[in-house]
N, C-alpha and C. Protein backbone atom coordinates (compact mmCIF):
# COMPACT_ATOMS: atom_id res chain seq x y z
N UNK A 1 106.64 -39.11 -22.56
CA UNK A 1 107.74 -39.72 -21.82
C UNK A 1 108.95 -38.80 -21.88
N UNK A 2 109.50 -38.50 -20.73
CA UNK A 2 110.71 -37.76 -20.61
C UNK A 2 112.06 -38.34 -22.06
N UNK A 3 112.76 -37.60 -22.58
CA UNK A 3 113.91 -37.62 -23.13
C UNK A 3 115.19 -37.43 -22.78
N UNK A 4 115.26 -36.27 -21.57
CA UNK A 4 116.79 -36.72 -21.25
C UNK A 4 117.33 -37.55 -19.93
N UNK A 5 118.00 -38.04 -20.04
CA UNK A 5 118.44 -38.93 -18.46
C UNK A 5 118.12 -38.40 -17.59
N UNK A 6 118.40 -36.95 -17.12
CA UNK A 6 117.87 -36.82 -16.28
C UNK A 6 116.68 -36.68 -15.74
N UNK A 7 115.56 -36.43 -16.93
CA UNK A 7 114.24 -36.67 -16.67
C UNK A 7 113.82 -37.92 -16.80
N UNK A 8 114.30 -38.88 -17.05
CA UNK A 8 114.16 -40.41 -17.14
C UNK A 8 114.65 -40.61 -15.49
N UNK A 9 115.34 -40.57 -15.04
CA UNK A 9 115.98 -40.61 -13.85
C UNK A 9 114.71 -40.07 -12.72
N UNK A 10 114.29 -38.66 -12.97
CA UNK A 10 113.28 -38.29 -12.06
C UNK A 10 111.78 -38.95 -11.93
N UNK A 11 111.84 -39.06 -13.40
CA UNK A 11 110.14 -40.05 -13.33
C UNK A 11 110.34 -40.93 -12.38
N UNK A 12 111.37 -41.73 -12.87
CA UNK A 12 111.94 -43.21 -11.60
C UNK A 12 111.40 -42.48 -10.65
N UNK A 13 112.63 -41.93 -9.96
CA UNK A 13 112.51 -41.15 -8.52
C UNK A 13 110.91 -41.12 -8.11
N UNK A 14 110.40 -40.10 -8.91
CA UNK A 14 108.84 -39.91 -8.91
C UNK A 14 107.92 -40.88 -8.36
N UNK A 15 108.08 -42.00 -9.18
CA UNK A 15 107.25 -43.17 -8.89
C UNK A 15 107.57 -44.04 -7.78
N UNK A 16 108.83 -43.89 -7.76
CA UNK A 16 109.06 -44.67 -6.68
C UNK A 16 108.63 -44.35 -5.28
N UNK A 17 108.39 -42.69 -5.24
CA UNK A 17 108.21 -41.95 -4.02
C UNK A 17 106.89 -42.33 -3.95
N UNK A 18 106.05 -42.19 -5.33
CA UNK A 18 104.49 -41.73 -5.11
C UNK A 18 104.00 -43.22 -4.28
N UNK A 19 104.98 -44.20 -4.98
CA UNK A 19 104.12 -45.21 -4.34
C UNK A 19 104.70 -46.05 -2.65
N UNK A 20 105.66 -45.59 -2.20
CA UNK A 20 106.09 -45.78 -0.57
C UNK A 20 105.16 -45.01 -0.14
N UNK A 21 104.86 -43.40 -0.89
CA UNK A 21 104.08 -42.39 -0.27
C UNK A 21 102.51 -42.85 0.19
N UNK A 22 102.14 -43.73 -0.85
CA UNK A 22 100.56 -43.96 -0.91
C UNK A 22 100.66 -45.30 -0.24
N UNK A 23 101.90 -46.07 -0.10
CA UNK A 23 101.38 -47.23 0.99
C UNK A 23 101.85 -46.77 2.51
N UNK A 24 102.57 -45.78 2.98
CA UNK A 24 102.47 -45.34 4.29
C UNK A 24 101.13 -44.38 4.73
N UNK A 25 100.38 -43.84 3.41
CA UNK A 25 99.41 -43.25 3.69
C UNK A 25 98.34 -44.23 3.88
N UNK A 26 98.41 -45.27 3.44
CA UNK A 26 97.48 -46.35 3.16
C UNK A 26 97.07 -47.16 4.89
N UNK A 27 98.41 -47.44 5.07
CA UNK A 27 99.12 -47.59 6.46
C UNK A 27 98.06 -46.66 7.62
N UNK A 28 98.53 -45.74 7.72
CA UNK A 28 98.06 -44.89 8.68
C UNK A 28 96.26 -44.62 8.96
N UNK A 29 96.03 -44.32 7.67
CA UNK A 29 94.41 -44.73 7.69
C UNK A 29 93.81 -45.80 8.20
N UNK A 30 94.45 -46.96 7.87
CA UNK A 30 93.78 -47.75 8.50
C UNK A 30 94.29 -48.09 10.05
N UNK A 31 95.34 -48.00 10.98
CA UNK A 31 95.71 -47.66 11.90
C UNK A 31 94.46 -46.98 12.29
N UNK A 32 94.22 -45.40 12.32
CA UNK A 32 93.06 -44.75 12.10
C UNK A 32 91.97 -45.49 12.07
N UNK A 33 91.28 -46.40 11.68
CA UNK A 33 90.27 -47.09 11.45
C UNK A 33 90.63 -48.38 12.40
N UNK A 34 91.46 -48.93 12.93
CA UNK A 34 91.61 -49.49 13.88
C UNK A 34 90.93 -49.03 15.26
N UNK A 35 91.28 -47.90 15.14
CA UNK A 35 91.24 -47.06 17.01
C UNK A 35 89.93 -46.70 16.60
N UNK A 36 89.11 -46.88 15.73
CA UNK A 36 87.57 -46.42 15.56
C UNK A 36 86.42 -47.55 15.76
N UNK A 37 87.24 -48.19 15.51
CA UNK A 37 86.43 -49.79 15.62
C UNK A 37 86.68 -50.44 17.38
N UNK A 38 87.79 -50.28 17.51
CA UNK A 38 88.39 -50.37 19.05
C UNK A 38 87.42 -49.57 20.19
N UNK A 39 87.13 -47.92 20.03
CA UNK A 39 86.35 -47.32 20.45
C UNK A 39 84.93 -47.97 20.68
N UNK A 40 84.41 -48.41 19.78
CA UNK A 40 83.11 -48.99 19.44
C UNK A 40 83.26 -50.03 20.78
N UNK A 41 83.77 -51.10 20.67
CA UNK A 41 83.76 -52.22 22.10
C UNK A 41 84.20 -51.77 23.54
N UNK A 42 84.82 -52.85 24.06
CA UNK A 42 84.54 -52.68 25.36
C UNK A 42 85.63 -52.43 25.91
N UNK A 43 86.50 -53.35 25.64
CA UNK A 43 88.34 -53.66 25.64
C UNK A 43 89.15 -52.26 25.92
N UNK A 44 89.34 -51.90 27.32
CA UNK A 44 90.27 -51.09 27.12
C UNK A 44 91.71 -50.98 26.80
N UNK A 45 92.51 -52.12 27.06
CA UNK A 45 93.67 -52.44 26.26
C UNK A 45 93.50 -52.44 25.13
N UNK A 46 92.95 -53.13 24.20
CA UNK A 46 92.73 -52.52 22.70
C UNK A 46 92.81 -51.10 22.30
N UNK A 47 91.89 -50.58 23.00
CA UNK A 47 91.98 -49.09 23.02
C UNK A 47 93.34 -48.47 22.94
N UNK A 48 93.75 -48.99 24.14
CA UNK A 48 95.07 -47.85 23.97
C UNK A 48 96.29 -48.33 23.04
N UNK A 49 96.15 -49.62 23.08
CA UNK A 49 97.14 -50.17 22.33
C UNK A 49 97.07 -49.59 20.89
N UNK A 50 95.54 -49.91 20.22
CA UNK A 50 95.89 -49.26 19.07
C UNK A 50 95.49 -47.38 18.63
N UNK A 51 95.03 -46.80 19.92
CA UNK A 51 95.45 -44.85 19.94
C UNK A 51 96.85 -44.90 19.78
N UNK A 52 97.75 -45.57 20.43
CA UNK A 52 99.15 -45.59 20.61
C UNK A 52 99.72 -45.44 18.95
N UNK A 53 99.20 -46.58 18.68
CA UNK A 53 99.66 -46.85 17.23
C UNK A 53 99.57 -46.02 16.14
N UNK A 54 98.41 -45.66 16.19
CA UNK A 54 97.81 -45.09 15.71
C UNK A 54 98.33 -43.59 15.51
N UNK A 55 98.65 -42.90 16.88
CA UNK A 55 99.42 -41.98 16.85
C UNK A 55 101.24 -41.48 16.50
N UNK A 56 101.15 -43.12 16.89
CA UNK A 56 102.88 -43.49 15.98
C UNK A 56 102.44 -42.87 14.49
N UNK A 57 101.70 -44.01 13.78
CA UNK A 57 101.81 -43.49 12.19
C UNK A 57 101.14 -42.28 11.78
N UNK A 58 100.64 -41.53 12.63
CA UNK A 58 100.53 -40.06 12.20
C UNK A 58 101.73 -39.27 12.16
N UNK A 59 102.16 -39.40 13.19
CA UNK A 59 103.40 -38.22 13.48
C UNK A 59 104.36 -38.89 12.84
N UNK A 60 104.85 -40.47 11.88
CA UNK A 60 105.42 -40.25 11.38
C UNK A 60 105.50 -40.45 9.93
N UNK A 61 103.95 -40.36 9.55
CA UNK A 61 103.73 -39.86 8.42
C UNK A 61 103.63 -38.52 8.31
N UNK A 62 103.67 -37.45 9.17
CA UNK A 62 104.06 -36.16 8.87
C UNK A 62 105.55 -35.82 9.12
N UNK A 63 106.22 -36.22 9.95
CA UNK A 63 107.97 -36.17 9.85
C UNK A 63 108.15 -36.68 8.39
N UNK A 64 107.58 -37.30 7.87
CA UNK A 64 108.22 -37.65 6.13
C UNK A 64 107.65 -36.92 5.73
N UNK A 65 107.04 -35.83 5.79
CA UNK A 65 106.18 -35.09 4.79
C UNK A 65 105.65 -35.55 3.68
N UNK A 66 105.21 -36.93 4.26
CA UNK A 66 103.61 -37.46 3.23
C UNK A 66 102.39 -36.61 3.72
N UNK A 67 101.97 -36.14 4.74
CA UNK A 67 101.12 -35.51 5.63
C UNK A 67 101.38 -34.02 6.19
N UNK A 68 100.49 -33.03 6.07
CA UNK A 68 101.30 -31.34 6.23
C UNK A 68 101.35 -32.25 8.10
N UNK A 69 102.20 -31.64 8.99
CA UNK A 69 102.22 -31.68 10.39
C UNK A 69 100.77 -31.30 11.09
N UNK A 70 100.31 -29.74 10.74
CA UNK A 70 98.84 -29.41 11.19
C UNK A 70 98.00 -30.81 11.07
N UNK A 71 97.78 -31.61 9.89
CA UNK A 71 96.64 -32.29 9.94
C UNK A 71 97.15 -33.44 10.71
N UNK A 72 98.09 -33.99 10.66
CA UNK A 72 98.48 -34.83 12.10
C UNK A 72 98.08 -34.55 13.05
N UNK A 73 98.19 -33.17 13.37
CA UNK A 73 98.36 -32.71 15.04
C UNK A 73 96.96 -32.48 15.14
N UNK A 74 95.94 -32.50 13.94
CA UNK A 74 94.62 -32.81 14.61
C UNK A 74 93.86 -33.60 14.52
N UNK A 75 94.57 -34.31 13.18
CA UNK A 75 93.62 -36.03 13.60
C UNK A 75 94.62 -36.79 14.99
N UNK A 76 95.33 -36.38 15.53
CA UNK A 76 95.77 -36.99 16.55
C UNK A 76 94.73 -36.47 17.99
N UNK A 77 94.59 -35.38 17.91
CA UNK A 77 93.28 -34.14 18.71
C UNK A 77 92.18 -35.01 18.91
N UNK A 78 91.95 -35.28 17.63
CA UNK A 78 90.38 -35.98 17.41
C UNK A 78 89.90 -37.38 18.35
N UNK A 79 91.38 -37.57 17.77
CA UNK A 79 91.21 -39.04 18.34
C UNK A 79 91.02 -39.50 20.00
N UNK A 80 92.21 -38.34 20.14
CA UNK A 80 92.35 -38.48 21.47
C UNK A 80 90.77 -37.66 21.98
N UNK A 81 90.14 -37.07 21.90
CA UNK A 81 88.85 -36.76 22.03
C UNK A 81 87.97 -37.89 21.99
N UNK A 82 87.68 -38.36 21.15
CA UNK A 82 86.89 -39.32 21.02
C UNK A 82 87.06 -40.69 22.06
N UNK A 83 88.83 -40.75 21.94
CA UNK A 83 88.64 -41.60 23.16
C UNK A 83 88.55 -41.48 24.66
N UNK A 84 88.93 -40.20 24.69
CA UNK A 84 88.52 -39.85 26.19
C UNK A 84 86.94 -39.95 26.36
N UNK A 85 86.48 -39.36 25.42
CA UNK A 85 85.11 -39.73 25.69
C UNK A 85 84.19 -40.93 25.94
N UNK A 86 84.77 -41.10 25.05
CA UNK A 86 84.72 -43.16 25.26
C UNK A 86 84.81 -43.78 26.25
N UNK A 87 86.43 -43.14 27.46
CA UNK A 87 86.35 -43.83 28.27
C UNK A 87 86.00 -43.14 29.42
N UNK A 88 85.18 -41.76 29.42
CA UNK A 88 84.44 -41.57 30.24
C UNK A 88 82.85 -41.72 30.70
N UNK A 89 82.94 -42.15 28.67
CA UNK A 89 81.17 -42.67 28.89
C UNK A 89 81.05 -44.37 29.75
């Protein structure tokens, strides 16, 4: 355990980050797993409604730098792949 205030002070900080960090990451995955399950049926409003979303909490889980930007910008790629395909099959 830290000893001086100010390392008492940062653990705080620390924890407090790790865990907003791991429930906006938590967040976004499943967003992510929304638009995968959506894909699967028929519903094209579903569809876009939740790609939409979906692409909200990527890009702004990488503007907070919980997420490097690159891997946003290609699970956003992916997705949008998959659903074009989707709705051309």
């Amino acid at each position: 355990m830290a000893n001086h205030v100010s390392a008492i002070k940062r653990a705080k900080q620390s924890e407090k980050r790790r865990i907003r960090n791991k429930s906006a990451l938590s967040a976004m995955k499943t967003e992510i797993k929304k638009v995968q399950v959506a894909l699967l049926g028929k519903d094209q409003e579903l569809k876009k409604t939740t790609l939409k979303a979906a692409i909200s909490s990527l890009s702004r889980t990488a503007s907070k730098g919980i997420i490097p930007k690159k891997r946003a910008s290609r699970k956003i790629s992916r997705l949008m792949l998959r659903a074009n395909k989707a709705a051309s099959a």
